[in-house]
C-alpha atoms as a PDB file:
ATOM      1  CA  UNK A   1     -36.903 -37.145 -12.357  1.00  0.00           C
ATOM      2  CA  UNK A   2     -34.871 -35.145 -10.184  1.00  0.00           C
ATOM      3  CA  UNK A   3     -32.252 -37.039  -7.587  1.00  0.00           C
ATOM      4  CA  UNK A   4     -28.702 -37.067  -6.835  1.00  0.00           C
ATOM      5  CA  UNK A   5     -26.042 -39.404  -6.396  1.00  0.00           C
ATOM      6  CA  UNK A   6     -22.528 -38.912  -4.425  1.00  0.00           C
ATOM      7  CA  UNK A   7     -19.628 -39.374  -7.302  1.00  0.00           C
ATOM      8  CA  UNK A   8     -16.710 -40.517  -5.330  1.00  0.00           C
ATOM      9  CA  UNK A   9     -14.471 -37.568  -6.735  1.00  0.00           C
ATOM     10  CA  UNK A  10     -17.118 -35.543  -4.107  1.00  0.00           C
ATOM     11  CA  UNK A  11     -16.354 -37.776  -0.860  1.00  0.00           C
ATOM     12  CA  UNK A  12     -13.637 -35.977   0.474  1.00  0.00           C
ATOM     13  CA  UNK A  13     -15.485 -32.601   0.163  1.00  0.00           C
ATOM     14  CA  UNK A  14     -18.360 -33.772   1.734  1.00  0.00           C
ATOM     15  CA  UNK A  15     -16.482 -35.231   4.797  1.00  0.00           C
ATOM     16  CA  UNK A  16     -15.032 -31.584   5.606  1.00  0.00           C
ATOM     17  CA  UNK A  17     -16.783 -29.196   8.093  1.00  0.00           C
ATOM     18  CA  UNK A  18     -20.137 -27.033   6.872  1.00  0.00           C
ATOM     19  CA  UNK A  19     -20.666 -25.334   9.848  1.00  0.00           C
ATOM     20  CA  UNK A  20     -19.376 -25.518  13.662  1.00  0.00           C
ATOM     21  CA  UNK A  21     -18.298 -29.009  15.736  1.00  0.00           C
ATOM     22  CA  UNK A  22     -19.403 -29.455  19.111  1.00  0.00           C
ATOM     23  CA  UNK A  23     -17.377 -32.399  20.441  1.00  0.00           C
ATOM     24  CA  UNK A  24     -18.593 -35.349  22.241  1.00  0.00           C
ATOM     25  CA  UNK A  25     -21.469 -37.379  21.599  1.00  0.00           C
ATOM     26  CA  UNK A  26     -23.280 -37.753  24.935  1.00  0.00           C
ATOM     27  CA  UNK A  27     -26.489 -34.972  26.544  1.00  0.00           C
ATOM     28  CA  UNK A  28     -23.798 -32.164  27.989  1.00  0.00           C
ATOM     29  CA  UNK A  29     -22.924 -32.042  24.124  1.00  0.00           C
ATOM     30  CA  UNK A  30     -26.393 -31.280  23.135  1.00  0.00           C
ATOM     31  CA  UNK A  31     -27.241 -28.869  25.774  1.00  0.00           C
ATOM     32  CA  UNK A  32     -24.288 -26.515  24.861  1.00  0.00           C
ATOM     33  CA  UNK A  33     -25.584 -26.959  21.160  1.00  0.00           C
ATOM     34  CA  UNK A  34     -29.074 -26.310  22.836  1.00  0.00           C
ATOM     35  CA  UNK A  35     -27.815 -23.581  25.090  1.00  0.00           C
ATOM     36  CA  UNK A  36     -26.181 -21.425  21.733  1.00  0.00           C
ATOM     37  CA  UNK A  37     -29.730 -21.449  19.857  1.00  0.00           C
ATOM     38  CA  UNK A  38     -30.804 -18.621  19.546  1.00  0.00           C
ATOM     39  CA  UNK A  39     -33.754 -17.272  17.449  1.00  0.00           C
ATOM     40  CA  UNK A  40     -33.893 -19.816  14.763  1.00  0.00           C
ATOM     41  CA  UNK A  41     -36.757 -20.918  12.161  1.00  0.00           C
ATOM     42  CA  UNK A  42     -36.327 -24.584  11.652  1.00  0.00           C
ATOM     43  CA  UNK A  43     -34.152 -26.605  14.220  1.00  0.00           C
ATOM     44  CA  UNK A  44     -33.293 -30.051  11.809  1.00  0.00           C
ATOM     45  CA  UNK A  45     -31.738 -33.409  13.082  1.00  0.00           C
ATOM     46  CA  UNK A  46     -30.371 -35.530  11.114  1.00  0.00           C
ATOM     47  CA  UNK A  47     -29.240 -39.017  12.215  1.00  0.00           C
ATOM     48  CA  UNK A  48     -30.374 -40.956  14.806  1.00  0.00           C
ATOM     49  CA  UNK A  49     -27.840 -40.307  17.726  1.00  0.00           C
ATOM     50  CA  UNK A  50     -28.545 -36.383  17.205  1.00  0.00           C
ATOM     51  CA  UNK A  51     -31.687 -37.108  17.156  1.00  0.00           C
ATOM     52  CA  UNK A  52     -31.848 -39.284  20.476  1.00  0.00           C
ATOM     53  CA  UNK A  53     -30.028 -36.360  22.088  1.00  0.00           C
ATOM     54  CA  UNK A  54     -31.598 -33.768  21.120  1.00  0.00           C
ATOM     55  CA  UNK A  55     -35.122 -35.149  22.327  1.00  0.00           C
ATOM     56  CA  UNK A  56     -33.673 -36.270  25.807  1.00  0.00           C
ATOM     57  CA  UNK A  57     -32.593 -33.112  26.530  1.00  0.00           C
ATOM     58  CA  UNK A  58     -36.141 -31.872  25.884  1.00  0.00           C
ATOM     59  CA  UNK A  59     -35.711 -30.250  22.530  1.00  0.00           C
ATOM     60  CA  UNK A  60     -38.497 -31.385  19.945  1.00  0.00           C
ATOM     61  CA  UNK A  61     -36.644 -30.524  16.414  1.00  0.00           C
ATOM     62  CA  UNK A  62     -39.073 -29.812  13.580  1.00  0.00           C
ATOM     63  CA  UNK A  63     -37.572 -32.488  11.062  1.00  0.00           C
ATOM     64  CA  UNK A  64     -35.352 -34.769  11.924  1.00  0.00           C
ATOM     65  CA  UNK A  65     -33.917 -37.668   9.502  1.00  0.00           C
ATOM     66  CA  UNK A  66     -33.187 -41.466  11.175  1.00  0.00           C
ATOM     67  CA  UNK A  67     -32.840 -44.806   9.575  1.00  0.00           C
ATOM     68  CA  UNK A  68     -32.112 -47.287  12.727  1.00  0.00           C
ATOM     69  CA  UNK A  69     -28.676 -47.066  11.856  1.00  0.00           C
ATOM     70  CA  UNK A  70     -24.968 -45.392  12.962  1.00  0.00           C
ATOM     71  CA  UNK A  71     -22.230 -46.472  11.710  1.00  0.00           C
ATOM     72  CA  UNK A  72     -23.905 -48.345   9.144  1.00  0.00           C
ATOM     73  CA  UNK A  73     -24.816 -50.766  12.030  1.00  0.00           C
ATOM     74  CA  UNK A  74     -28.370 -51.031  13.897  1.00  0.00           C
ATOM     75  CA  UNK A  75     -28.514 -48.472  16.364  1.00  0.00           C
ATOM     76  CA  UNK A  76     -29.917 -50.486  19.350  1.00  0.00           C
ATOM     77  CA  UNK A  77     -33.814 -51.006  20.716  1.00  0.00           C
ATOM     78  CA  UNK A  78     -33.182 -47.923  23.388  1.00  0.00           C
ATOM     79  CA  UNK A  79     -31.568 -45.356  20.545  1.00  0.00           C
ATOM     80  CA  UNK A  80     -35.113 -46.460  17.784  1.00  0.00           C
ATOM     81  CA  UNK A  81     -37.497 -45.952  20.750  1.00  0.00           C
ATOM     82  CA  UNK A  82     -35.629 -42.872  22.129  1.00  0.00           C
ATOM     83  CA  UNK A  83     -36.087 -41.345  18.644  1.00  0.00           C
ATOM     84  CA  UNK A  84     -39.700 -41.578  18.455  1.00  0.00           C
ATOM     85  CA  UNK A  85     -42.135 -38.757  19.978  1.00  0.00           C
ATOM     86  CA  UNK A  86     -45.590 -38.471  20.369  1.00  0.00           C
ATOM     87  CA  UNK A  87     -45.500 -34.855  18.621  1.00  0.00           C
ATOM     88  CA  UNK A  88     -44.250 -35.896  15.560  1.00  0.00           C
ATOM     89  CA  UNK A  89     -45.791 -36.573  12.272  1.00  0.00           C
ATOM     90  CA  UNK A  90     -43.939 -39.916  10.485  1.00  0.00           C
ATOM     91  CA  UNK A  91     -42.858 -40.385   6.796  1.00  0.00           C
ATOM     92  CA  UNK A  92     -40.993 -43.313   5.544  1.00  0.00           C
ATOM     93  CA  UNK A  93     -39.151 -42.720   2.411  1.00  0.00           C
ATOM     94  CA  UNK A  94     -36.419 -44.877   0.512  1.00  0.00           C
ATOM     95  CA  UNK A  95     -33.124 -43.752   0.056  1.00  0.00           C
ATOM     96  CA  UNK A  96     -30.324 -45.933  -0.489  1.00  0.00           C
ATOM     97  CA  UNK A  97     -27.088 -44.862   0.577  1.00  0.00           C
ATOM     98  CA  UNK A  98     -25.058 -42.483  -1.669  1.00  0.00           C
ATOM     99  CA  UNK A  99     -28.354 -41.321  -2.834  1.00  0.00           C
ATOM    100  CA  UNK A 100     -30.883 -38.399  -2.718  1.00  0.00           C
ATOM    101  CA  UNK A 101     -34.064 -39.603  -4.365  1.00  0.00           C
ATOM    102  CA  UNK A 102     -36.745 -37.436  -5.378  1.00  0.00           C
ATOM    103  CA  UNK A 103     -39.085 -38.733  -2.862  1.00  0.00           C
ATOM    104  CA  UNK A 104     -36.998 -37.715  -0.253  1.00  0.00           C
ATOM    105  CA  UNK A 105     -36.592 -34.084  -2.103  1.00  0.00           C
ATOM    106  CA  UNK A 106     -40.348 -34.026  -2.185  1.00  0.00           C
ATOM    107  CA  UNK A 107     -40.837 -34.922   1.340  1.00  0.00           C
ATOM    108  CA  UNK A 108     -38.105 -32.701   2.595  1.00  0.00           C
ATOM    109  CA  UNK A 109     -40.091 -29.641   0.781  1.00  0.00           C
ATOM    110  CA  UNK A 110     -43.128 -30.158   1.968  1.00  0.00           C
ATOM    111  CA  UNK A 111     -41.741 -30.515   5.630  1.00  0.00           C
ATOM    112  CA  UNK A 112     -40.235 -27.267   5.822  1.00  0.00           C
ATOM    113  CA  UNK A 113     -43.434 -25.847   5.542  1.00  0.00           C
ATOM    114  CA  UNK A 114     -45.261 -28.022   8.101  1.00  0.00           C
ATOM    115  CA  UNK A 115     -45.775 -26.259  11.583  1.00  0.00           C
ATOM    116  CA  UNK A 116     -46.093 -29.567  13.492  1.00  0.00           C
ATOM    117  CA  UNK A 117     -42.768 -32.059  13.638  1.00  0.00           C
ATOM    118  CA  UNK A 118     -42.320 -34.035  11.049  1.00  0.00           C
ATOM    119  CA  UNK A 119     -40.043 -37.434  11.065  1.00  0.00           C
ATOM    120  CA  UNK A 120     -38.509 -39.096   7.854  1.00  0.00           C
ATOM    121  CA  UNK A 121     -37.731 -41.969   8.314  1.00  0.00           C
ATOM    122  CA  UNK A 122     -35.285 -43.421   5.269  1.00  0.00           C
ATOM    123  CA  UNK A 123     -34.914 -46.816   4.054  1.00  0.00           C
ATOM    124  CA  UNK A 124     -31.280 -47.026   2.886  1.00  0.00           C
ATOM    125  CA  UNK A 125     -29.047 -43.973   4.786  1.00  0.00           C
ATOM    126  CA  UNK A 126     -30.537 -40.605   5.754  1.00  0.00           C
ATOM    127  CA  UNK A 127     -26.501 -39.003   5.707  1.00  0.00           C
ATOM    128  CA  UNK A 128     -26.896 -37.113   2.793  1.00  0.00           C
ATOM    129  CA  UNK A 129     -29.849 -35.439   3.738  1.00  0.00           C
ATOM    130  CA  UNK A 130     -28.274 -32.828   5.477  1.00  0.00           C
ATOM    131  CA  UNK A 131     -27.686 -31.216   2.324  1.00  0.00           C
ATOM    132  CA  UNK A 132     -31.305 -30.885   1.099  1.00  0.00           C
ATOM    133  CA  UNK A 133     -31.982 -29.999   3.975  1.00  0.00           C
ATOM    134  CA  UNK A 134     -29.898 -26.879   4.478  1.00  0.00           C
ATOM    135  CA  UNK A 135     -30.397 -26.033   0.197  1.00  0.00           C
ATOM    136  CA  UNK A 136     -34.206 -25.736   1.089  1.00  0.00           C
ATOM    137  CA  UNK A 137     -34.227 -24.433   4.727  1.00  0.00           C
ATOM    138  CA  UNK A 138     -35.128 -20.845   5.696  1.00  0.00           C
ATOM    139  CA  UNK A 139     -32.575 -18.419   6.624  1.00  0.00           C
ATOM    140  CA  UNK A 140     -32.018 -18.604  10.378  1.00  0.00           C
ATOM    141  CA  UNK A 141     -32.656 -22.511  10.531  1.00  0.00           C
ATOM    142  CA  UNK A 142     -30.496 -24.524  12.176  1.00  0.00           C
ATOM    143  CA  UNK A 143     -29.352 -28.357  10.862  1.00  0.00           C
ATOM    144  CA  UNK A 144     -27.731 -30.913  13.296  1.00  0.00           C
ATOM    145  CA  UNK A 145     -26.185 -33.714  11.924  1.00  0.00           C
ATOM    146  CA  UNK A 146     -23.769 -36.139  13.809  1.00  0.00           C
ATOM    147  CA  UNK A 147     -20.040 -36.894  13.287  1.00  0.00           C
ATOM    148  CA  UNK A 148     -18.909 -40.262  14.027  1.00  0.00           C
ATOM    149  CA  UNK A 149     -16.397 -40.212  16.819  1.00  0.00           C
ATOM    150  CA  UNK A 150     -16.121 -36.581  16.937  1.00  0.00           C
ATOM    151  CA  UNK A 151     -19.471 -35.116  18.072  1.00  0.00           C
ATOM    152  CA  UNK A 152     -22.567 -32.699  16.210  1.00  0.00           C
ATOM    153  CA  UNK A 153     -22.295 -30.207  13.578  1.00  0.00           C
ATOM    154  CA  UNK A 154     -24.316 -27.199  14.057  1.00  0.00           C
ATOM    155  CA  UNK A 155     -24.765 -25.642  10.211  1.00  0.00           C
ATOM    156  CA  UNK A 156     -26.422 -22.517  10.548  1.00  0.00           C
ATOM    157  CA  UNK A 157     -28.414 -21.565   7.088  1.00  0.00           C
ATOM    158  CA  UNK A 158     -27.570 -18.244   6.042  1.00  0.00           C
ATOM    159  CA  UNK A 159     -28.145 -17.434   1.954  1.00  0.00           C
ATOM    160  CA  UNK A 160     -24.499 -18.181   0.856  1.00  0.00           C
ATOM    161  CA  UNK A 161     -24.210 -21.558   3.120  1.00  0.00           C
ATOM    162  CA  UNK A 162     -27.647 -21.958   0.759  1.00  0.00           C
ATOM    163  CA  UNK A 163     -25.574 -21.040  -2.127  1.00  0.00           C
ATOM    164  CA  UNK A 164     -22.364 -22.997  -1.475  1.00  0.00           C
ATOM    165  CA  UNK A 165     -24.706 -26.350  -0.204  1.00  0.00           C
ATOM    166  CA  UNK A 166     -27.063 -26.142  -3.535  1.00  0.00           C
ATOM    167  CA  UNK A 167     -23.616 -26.163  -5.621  1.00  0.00           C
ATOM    168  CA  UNK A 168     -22.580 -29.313  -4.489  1.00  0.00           C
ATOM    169  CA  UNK A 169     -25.570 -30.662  -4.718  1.00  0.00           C
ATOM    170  CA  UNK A 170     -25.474 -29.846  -8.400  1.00  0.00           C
ATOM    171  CA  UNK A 171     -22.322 -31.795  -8.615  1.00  0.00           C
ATOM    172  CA  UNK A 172     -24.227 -34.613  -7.901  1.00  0.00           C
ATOM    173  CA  UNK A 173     -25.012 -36.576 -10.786  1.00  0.00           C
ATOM    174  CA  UNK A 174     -26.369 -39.841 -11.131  1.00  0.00           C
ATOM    175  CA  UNK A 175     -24.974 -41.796 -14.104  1.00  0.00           C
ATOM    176  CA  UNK A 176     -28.279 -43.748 -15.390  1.00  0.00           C
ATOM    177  CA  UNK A 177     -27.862 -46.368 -18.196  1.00  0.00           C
ATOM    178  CA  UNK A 178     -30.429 -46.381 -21.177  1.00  0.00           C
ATOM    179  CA  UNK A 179     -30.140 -49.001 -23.636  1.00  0.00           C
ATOM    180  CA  UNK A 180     -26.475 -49.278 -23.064  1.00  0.00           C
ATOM    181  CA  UNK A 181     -25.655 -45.345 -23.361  1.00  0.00           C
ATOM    182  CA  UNK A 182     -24.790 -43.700 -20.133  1.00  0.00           C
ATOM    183  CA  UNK A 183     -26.424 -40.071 -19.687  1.00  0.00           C
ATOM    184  CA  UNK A 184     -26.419 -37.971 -16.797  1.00  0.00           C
ATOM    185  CA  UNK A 185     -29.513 -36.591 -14.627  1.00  0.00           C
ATOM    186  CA  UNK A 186     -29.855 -34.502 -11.993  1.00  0.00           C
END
């Protein structure tokens, strides 16, 4: 079973940059992101603000990741309703937080090669998915995800942003107990 886990020795890496900030949270953020798009395969969302954004300012992105939530608080009635679209094609997957299950790998994998617009929505904390995400995109995609209080991160996926994203990911072990040994999966 393949899934991975967020060791806390890894928090601090994951909280830097992978790719460009846009600051501010609100539609004129968006549209500039929207404005310096330029020939891309995949445009990804993940989180639900990003998401809510993105689709207001009339950009439909072909996966996008929500789970109700920012700030590890409900997002409210307007944000969940904003995030839904007619056009898109709804998963639910668990995930709890900290966690990449293999579900969610699954479902990520199939998406990328789905030409209508696909929606997971996770059960637990869709954060981390960003990182699938740009491991399994094609070159040229384009992953949004949000920073709290700071804006949108625009990670364009070139091979070595593949390279440097699937490394961490194989950093990411999850400690699993068996019969009171501890072994290590990924």
């Amino acid at each position: 079973m393949k899934r991975y886990c967020l060791p806390v020795e890894l928090r601090d890496e994951l909280r830097k940059l992978h790719g460009e900030l846009y600051h501010g949270d609100g539609i004129e953020t968006t549209k500039n992101i929207i404005k310096d798009l330029e020939n891309c395969s995949k445009i990804i969302s993940v989180g639900d603000i990003v998401t809510f954004n993105l689709l207001n300012a009339g950009l439909i992105p072909d996966i996008s990741f929500v789970d109700n939530r920012t700030k590890r608080s409900p997002v409210s009635d307007k944000i969940t309703q904003g995030t839904r679209h007619g056009h898109f094609r709804t998963i639910t997957v668990e995930s709890p937080p900290g966690t990449i299950t293999e579900e969610l790998l699954q479902e990520i994998q199939k998406s990328m090669g789905s030409d209508k617009p696909i929606q997971i929505i996770i059960k637990g904390e869709e954060d981390l998915a960003a990182l699938p995400a740009i491991a399994m995109a094609p070159i040229s995609s384009v992953i949004i995800y949000g920073l709290p209080d700071k804006g949108a991160v625009v990670v364009h996926v070139t091979e070595d942003k593949k390279k440097e994203i699937q490394s961490l990911l194989n950093r990411m072990k999850c400690k699993e107990k068996n019969n009171g040994n501890s072994n290590y999966q990924r």
